[in-house]
PDB file of N, CA and C in Angstrom:
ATOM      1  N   UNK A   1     -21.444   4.516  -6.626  1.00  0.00           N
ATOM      2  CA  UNK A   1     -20.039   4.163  -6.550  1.00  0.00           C
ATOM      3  C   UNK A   1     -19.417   4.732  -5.274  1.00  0.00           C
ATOM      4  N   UNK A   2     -19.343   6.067  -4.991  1.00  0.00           N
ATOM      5  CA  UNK A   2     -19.343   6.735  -3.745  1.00  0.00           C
ATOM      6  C   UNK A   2     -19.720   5.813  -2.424  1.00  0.00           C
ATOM      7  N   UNK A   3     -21.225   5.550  -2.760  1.00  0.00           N
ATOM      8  CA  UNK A   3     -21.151   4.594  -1.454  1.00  0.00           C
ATOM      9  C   UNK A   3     -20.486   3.479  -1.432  1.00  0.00           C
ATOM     10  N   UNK A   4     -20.231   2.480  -2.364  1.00  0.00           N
ATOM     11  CA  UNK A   4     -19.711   1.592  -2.676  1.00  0.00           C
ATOM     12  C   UNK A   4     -18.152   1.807  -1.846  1.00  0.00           C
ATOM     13  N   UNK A   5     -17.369   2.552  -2.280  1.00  0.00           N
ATOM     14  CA  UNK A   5     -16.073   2.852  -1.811  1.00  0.00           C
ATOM     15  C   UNK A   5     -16.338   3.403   0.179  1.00  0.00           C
ATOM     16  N   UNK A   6     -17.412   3.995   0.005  1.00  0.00           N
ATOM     17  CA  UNK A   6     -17.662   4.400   1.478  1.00  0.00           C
ATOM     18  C   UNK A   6     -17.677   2.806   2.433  1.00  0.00           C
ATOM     19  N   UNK A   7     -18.297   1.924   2.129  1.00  0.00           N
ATOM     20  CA  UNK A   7     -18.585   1.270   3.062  1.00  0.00           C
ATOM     21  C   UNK A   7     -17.278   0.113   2.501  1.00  0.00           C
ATOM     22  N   UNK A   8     -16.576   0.249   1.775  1.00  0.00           N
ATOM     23  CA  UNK A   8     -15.441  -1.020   1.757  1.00  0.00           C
ATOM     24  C   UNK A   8     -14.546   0.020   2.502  1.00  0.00           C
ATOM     25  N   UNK A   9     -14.586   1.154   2.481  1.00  0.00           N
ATOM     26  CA  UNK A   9     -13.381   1.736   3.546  1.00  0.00           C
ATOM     27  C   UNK A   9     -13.707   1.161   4.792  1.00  0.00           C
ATOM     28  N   UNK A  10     -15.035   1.282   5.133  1.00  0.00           N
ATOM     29  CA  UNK A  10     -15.500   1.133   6.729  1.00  0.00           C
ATOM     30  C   UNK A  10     -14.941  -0.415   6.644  1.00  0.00           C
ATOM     31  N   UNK A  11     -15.462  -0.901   5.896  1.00  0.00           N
ATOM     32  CA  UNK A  11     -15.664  -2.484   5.965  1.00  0.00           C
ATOM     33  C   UNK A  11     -13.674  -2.797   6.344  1.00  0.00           C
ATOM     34  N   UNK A  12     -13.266  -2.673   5.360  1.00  0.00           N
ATOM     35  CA  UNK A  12     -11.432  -2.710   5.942  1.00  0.00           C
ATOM     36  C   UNK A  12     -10.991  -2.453   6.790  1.00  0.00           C
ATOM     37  N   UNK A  13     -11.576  -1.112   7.405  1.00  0.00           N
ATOM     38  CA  UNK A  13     -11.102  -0.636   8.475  1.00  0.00           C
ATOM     39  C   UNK A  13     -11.222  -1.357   9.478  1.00  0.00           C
ATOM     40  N   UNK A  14     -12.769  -1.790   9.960  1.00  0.00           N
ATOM     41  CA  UNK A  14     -13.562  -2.440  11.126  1.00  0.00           C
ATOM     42  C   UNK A  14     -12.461  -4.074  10.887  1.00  0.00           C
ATOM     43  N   UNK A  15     -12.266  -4.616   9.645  1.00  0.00           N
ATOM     44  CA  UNK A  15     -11.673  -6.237   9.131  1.00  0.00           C
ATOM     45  C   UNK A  15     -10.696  -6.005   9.825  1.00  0.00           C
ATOM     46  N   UNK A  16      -9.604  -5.282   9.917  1.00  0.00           N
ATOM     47  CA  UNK A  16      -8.057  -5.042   9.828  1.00  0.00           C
ATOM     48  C   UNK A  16      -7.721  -4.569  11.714  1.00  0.00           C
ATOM     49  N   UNK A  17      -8.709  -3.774  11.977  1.00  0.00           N
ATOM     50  CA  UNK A  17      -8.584  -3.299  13.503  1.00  0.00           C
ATOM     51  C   UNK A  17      -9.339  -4.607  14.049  1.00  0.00           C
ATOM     52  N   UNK A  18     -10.197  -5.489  13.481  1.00  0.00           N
ATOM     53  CA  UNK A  18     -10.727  -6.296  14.736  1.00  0.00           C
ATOM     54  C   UNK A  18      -9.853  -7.285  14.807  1.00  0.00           C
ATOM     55  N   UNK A  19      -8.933  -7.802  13.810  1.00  0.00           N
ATOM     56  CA  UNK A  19      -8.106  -8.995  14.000  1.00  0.00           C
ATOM     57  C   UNK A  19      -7.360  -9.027  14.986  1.00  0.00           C
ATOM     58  N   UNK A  20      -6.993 -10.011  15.885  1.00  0.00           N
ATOM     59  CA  UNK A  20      -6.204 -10.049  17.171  1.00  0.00           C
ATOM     60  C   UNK A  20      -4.381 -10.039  16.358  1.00  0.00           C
ATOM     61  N   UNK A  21      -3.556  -9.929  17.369  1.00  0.00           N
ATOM     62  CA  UNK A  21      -2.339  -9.324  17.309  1.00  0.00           C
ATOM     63  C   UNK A  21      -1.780 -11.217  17.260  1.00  0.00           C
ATOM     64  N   UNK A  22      -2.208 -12.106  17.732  1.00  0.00           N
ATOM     65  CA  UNK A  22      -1.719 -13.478  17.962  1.00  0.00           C
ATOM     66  C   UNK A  22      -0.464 -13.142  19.431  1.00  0.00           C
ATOM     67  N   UNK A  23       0.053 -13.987  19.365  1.00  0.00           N
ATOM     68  CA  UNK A  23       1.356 -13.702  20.377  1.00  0.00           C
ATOM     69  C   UNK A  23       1.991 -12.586  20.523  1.00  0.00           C
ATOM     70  N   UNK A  24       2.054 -11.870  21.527  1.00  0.00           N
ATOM     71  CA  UNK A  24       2.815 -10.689  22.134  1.00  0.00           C
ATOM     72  C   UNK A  24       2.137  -8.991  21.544  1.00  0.00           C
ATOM     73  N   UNK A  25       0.797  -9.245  20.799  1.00  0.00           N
ATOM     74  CA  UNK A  25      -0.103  -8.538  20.387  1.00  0.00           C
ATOM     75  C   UNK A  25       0.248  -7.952  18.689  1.00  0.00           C
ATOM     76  N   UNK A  26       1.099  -8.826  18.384  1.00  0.00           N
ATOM     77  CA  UNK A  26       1.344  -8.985  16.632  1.00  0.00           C
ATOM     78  C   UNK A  26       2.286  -8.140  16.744  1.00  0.00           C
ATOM     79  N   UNK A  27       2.715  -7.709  17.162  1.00  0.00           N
ATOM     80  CA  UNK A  27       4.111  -6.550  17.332  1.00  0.00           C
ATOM     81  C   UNK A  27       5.054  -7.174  16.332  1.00  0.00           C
ATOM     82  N   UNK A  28       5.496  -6.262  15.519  1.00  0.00           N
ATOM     83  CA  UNK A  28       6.677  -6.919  14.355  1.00  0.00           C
ATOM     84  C   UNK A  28       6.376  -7.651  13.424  1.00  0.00           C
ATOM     85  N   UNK A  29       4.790  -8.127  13.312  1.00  0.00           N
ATOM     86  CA  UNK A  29       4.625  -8.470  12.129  1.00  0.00           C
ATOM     87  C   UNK A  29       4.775  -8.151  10.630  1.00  0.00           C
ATOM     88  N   UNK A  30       5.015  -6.810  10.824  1.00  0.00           N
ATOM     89  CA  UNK A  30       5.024  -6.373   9.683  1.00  0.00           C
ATOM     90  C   UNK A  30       4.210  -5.684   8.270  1.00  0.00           C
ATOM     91  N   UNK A  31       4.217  -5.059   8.250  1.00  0.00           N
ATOM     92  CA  UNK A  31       2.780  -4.578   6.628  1.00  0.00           C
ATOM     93  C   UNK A  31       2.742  -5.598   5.314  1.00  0.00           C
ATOM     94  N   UNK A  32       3.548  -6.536   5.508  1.00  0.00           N
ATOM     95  CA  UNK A  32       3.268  -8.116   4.446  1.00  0.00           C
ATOM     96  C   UNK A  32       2.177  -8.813   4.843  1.00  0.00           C
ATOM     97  N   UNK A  33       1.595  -8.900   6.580  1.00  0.00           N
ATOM     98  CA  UNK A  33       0.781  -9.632   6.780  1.00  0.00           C
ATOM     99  C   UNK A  33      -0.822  -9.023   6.613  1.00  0.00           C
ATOM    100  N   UNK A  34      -0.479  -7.562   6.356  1.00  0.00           N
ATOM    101  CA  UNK A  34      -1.347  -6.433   6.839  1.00  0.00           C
ATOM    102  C   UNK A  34      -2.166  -6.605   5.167  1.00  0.00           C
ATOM    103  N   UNK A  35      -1.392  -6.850   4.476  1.00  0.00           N
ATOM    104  CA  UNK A  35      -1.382  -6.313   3.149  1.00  0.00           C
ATOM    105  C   UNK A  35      -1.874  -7.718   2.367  1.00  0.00           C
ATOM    106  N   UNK A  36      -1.514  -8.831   2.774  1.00  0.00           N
ATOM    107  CA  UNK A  36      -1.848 -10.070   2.175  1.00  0.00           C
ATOM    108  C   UNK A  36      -3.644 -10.042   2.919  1.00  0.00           C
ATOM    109  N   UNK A  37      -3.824  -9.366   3.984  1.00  0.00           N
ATOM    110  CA  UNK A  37      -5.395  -9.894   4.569  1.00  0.00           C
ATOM    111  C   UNK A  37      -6.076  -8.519   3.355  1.00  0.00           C
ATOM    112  N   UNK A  38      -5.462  -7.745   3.568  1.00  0.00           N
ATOM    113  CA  UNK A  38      -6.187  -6.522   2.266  1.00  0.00           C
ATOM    114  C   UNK A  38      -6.081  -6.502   1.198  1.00  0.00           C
ATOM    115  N   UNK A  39      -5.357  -7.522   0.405  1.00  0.00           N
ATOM    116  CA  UNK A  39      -5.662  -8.321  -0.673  1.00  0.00           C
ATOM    117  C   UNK A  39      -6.782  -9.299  -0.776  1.00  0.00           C
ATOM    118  N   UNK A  40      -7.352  -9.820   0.315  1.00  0.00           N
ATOM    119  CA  UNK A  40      -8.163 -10.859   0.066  1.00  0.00           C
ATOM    120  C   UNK A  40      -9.786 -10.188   0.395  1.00  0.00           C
ATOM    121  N   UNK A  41      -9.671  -8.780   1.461  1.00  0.00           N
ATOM    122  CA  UNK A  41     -10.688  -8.001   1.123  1.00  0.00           C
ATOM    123  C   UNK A  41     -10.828  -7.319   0.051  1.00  0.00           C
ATOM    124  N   UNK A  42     -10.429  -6.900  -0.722  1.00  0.00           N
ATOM    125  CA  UNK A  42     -10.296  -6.321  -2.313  1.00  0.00           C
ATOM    126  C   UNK A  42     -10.333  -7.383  -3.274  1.00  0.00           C
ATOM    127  N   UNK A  43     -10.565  -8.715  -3.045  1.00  0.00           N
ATOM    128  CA  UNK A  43     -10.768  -9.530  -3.956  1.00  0.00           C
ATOM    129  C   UNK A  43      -9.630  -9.960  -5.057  1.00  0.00           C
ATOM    130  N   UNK A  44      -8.287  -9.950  -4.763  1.00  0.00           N
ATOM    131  CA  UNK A  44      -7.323  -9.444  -5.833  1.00  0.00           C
ATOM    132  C   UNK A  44      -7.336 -11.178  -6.001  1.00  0.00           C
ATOM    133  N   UNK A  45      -7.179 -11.631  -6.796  1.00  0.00           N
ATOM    134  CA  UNK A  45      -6.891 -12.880  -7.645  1.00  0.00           C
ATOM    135  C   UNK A  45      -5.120 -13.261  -7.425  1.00  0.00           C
ATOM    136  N   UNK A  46      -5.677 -15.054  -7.255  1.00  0.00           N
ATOM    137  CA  UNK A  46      -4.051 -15.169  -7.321  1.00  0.00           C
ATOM    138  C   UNK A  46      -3.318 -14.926  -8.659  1.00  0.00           C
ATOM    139  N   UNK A  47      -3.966 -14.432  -9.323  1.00  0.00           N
ATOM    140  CA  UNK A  47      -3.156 -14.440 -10.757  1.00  0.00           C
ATOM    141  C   UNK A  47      -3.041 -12.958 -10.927  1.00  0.00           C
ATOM    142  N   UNK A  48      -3.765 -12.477 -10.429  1.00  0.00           N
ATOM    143  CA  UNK A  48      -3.227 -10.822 -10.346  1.00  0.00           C
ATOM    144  C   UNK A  48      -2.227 -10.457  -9.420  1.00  0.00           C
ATOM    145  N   UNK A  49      -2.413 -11.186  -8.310  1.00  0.00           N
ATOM    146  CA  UNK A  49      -1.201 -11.025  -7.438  1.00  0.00           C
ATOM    147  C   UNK A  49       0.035 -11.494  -7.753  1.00  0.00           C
ATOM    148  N   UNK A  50      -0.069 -12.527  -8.429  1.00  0.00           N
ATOM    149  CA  UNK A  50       1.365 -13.057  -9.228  1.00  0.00           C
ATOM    150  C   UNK A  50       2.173 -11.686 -10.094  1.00  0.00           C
ATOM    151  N   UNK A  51       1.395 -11.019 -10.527  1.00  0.00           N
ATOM    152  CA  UNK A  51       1.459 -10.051 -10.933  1.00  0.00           C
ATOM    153  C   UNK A  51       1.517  -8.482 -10.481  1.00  0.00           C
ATOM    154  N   UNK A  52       1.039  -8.434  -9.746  1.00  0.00           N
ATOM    155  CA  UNK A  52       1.311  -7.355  -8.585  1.00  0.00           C
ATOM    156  C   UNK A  52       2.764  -7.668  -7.871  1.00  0.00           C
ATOM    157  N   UNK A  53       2.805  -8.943  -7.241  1.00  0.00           N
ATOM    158  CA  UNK A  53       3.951  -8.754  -6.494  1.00  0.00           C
ATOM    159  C   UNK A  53       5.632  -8.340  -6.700  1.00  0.00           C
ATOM    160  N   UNK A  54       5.706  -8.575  -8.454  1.00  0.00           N
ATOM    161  CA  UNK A  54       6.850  -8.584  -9.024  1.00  0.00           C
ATOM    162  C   UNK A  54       7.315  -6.648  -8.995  1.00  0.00           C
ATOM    163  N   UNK A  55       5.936  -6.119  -9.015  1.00  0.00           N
ATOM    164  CA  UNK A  55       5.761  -4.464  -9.320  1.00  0.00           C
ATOM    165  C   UNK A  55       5.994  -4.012  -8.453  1.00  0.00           C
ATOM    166  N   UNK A  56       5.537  -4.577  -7.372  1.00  0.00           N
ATOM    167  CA  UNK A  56       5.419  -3.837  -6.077  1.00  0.00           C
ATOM    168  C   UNK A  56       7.096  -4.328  -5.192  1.00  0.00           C
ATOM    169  N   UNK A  57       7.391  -5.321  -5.615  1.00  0.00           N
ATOM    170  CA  UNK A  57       9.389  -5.365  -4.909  1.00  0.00           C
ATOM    171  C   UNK A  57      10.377  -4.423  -5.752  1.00  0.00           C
ATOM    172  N   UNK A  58       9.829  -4.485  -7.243  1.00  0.00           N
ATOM    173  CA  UNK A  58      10.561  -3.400  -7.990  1.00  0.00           C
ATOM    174  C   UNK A  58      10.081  -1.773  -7.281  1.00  0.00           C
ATOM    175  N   UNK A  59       8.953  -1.158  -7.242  1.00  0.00           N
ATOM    176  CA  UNK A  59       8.983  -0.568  -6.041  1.00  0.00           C
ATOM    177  C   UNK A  59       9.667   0.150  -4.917  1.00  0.00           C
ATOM    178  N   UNK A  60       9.444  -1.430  -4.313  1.00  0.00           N
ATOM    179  CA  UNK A  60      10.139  -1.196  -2.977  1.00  0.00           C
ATOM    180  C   UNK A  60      11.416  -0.599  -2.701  1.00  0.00           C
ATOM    181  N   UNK A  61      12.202  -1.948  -3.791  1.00  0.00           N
ATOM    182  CA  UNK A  61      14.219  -1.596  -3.881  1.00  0.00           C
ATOM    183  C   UNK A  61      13.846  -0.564  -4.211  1.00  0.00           C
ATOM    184  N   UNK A  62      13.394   0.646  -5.162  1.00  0.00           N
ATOM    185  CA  UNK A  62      13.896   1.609  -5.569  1.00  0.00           C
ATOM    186  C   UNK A  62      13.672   2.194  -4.684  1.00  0.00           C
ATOM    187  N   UNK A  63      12.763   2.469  -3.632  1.00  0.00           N
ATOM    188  CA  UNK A  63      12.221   3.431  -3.000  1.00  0.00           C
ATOM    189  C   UNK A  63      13.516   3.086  -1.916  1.00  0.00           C
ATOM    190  N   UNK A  64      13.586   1.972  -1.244  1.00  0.00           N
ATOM    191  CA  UNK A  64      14.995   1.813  -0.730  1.00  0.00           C
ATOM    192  C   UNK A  64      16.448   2.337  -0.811  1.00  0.00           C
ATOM    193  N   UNK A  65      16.325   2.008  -2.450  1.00  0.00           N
ATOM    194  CA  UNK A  65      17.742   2.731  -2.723  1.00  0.00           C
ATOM    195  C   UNK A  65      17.756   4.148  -2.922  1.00  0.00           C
ATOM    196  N   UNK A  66      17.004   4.992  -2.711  1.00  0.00           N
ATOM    197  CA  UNK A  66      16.905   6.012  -2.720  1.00  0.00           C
ATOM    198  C   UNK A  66      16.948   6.872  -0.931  1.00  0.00           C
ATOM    199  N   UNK A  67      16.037   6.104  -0.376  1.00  0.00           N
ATOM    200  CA  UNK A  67      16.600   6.685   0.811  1.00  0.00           C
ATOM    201  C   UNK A  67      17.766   6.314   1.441  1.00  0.00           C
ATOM    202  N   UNK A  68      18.357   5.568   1.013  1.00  0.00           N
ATOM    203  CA  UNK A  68      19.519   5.187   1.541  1.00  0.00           C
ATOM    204  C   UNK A  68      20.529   5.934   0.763  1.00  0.00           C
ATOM    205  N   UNK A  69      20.457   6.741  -0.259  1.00  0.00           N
ATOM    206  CA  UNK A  69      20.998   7.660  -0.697  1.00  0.00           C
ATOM    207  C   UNK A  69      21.107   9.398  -0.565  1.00  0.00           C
ATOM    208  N   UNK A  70      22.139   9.398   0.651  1.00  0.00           N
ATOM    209  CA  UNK A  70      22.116  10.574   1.265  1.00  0.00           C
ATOM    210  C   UNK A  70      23.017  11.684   0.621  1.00  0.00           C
ATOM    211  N   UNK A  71      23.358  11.448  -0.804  1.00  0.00           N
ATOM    212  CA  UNK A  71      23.955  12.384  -1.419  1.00  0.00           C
ATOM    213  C   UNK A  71      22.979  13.375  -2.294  1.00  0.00           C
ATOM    214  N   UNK A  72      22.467  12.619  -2.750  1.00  0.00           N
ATOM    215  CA  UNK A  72      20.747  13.227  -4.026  1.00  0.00           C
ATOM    216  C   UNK A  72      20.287  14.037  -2.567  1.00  0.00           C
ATOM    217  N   UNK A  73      20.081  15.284  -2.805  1.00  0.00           N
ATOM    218  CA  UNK A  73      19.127  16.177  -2.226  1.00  0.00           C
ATOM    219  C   UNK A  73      17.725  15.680  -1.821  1.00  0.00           C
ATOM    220  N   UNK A  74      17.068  16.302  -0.844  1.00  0.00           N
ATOM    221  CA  UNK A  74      16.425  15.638  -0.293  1.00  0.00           C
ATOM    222  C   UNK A  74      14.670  16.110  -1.319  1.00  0.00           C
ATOM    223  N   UNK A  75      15.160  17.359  -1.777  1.00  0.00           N
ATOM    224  CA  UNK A  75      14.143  17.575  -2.787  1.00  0.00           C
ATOM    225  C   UNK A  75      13.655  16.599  -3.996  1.00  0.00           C
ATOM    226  N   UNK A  76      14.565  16.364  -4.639  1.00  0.00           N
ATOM    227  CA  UNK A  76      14.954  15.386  -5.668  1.00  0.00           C
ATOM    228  C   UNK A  76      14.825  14.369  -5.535  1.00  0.00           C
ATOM    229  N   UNK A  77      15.574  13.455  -4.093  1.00  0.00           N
ATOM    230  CA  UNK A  77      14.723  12.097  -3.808  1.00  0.00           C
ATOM    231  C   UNK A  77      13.014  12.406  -3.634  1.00  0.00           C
ATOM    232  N   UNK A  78      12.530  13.474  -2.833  1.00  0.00           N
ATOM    233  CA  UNK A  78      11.257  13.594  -3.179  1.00  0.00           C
ATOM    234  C   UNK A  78      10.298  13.026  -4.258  1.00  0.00           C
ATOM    235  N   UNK A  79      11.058  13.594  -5.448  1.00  0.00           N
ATOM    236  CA  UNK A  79      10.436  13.654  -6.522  1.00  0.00           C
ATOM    237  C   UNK A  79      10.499  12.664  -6.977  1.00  0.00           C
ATOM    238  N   UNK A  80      11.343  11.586  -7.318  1.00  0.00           N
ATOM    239  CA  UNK A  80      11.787  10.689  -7.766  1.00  0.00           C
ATOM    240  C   UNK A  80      11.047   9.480  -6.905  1.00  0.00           C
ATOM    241  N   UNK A  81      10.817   9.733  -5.649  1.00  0.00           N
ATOM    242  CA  UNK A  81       9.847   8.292  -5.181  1.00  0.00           C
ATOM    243  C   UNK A  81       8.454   8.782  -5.800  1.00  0.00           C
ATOM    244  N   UNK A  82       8.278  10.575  -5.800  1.00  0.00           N
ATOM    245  CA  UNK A  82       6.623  10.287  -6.263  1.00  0.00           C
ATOM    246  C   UNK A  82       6.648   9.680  -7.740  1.00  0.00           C
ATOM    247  N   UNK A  83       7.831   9.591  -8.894  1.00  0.00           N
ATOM    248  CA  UNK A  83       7.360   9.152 -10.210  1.00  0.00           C
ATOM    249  C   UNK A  83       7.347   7.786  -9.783  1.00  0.00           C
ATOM    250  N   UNK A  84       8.119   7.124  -8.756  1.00  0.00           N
ATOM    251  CA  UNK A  84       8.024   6.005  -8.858  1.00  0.00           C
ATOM    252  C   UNK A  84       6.856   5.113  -8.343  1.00  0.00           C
ATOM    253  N   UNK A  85       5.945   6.154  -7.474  1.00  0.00           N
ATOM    254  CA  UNK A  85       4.758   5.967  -6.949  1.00  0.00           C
ATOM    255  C   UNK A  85       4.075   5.912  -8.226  1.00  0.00           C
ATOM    256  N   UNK A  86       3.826   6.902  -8.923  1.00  0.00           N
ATOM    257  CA  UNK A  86       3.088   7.423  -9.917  1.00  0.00           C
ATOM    258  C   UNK A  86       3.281   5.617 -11.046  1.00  0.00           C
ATOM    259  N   UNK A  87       4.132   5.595 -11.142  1.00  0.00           N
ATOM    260  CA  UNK A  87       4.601   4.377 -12.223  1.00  0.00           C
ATOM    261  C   UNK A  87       4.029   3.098 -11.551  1.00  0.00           C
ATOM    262  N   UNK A  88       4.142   2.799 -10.237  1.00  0.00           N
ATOM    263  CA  UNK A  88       3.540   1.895  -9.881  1.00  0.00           C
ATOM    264  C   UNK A  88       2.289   1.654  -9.922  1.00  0.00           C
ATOM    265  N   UNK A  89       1.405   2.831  -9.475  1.00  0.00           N
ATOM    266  CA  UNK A  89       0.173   3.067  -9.737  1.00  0.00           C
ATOM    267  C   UNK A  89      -0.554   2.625 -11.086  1.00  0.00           C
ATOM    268  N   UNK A  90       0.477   2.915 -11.914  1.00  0.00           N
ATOM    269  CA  UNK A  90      -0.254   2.775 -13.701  1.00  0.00           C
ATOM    270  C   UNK A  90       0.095   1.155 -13.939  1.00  0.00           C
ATOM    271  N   UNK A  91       1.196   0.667 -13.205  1.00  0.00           N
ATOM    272  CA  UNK A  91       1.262  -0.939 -13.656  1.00  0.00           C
ATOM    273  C   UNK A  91      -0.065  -1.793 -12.720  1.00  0.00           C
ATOM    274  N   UNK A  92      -0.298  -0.726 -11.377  1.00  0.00           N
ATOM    275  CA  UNK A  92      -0.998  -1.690 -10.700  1.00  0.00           C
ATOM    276  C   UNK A  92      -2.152  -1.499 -11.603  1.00  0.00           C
ATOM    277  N   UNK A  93      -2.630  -0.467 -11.968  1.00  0.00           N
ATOM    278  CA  UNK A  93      -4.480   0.070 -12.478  1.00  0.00           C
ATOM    279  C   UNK A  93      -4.391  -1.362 -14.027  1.00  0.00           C
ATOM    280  N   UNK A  94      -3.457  -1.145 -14.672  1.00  0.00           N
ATOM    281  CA  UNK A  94      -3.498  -2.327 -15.456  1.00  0.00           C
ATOM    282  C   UNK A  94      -3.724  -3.806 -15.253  1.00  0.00           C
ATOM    283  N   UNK A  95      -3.720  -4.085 -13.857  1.00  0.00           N
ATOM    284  CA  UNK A  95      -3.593  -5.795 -13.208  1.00  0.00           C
ATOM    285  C   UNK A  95      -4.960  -5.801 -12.768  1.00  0.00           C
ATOM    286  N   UNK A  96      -5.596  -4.833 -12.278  1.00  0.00           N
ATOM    287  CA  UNK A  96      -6.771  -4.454 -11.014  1.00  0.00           C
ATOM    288  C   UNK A  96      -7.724  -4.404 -11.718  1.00  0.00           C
ATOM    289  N   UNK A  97      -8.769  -4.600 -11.091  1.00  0.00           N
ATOM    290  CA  UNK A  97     -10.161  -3.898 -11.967  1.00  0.00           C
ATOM    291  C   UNK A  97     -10.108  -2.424 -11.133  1.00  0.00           C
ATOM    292  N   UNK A  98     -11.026  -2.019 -11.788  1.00  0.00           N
ATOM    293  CA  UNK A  98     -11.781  -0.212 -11.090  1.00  0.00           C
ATOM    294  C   UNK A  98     -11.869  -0.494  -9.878  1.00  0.00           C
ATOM    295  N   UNK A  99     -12.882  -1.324  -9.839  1.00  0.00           N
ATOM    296  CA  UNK A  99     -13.234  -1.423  -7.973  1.00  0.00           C
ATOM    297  C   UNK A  99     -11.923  -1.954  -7.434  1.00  0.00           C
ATOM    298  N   UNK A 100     -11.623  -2.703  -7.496  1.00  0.00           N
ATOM    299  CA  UNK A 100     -10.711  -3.108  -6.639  1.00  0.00           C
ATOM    300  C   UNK A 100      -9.711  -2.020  -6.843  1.00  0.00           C
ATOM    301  N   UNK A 101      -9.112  -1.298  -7.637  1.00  0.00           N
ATOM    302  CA  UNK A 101      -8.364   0.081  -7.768  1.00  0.00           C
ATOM    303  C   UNK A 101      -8.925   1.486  -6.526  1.00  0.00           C
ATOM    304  N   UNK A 102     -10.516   1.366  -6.521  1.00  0.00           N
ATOM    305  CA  UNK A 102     -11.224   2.575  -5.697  1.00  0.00           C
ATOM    306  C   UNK A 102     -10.655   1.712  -4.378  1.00  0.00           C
ATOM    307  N   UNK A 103     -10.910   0.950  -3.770  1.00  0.00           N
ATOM    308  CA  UNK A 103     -11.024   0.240  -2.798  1.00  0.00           C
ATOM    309  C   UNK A 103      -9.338   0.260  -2.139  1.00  0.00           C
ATOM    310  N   UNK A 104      -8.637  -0.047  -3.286  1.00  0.00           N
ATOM    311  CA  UNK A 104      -7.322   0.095  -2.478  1.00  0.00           C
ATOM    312  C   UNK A 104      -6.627   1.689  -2.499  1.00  0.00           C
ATOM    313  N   UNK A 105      -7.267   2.861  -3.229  1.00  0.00           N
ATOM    314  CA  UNK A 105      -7.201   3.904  -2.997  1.00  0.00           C
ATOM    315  C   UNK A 105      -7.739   4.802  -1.936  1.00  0.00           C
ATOM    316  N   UNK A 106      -9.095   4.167  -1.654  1.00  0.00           N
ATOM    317  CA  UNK A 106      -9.682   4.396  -0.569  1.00  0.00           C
ATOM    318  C   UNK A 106      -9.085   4.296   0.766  1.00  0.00           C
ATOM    319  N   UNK A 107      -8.514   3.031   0.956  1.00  0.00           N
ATOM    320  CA  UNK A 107      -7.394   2.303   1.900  1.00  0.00           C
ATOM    321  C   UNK A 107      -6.557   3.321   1.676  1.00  0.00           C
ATOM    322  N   UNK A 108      -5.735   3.861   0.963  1.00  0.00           N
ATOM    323  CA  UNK A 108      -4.492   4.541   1.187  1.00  0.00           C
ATOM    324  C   UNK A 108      -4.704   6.097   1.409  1.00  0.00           C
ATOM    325  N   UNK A 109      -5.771   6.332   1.001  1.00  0.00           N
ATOM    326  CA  UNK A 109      -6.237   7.662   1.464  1.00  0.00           C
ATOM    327  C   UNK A 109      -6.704   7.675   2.788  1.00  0.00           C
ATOM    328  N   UNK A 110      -7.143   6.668   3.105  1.00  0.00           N
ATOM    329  CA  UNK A 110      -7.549   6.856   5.036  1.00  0.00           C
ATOM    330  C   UNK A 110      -5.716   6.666   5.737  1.00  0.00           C
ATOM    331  N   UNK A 111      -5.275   6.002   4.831  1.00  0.00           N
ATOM    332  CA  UNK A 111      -3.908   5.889   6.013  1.00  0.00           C
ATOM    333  C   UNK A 111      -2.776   7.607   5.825  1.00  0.00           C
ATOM    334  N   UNK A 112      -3.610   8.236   4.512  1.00  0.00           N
ATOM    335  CA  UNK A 112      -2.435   9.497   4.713  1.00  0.00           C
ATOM    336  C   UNK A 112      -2.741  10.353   6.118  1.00  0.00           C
ATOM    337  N   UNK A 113      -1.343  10.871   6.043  1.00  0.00           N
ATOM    338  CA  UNK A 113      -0.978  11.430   7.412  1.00  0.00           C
ATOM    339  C   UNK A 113      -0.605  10.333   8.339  1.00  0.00           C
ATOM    340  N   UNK A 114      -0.850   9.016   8.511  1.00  0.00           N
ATOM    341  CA  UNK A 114      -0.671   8.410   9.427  1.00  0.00           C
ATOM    342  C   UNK A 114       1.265   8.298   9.829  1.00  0.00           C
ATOM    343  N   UNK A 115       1.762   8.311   8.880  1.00  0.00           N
ATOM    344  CA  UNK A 115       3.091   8.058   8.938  1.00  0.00           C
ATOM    345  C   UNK A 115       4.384   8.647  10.285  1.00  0.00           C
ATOM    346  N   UNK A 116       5.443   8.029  10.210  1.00  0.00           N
ATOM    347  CA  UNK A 116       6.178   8.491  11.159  1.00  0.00           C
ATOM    348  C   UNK A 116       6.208   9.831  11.456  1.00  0.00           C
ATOM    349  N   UNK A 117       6.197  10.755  10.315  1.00  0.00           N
ATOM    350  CA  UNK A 117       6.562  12.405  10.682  1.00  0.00           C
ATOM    351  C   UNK A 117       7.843  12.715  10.450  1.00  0.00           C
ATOM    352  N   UNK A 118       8.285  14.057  10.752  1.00  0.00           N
ATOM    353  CA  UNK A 118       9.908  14.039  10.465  1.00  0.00           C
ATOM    354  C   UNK A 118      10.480  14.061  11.667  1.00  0.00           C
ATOM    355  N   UNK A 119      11.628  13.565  11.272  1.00  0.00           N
ATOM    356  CA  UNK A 119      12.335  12.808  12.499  1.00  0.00           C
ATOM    357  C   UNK A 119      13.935  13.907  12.071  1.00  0.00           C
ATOM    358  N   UNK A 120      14.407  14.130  13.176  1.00  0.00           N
ATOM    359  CA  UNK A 120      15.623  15.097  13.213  1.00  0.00           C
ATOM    360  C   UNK A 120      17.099  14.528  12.962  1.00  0.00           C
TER     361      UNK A 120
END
């Protein structure tokens, strides 16, 4: 299983970095386009995705309305996107099989740390 997850990391990685940018080197495309090609390496079904996608905009707004909420402490919004991480996680593991669950965990574990950083 180990290897299994080892080489679909490689395998995504090598899929996702070799694709060309199209016009002006894909700049602004966005993580919708990023995310629909890493759906189709993970094998996700259109009927699971019908299903995924409704979870994952509920999600989103919240995680939205929360940073856009500069009164809640910054501790507390903390916490409150990880349950909402955490909650998403358990609706997605219900839609997904295992593998396709390792595979897109795998994916999100190579991208930690990658993020903006803190900004002043």
């Amino acid at each position: 299983m180990k290897k299994l997850i080892l080489l679909a990391t490689i395998f995504v990685g090598l899929g996702v970095n070799a694709q060309t940018g199209g016009p002006g080197g894909g700049r602004g495309m966005g993580p919708r386009m990023n995310m629909d090609s890493l759906y189709k390496v993970w094998n996700i079904t259109d009927e699971q995705l019908a299903k995924l996608k409704p979870a994952q905009e509920a999600q989103r707004a919240a995680m939205q309305k929360l940073r856009e909420d500069q009164d809640t402490p910054r501790e507390e919004r903390m916490e409150k996107m990880k349950a909402i991480n955490e909650d998403f996680l358990k609706k997605r593991n219900q839609i997904i099989t295992k593998e396709q669950a390792a595979l897109w965990d795998a994916y999100l574990e190579s991208r930690r740390g990658q993020g903006r950083g803190q900004r002043n």
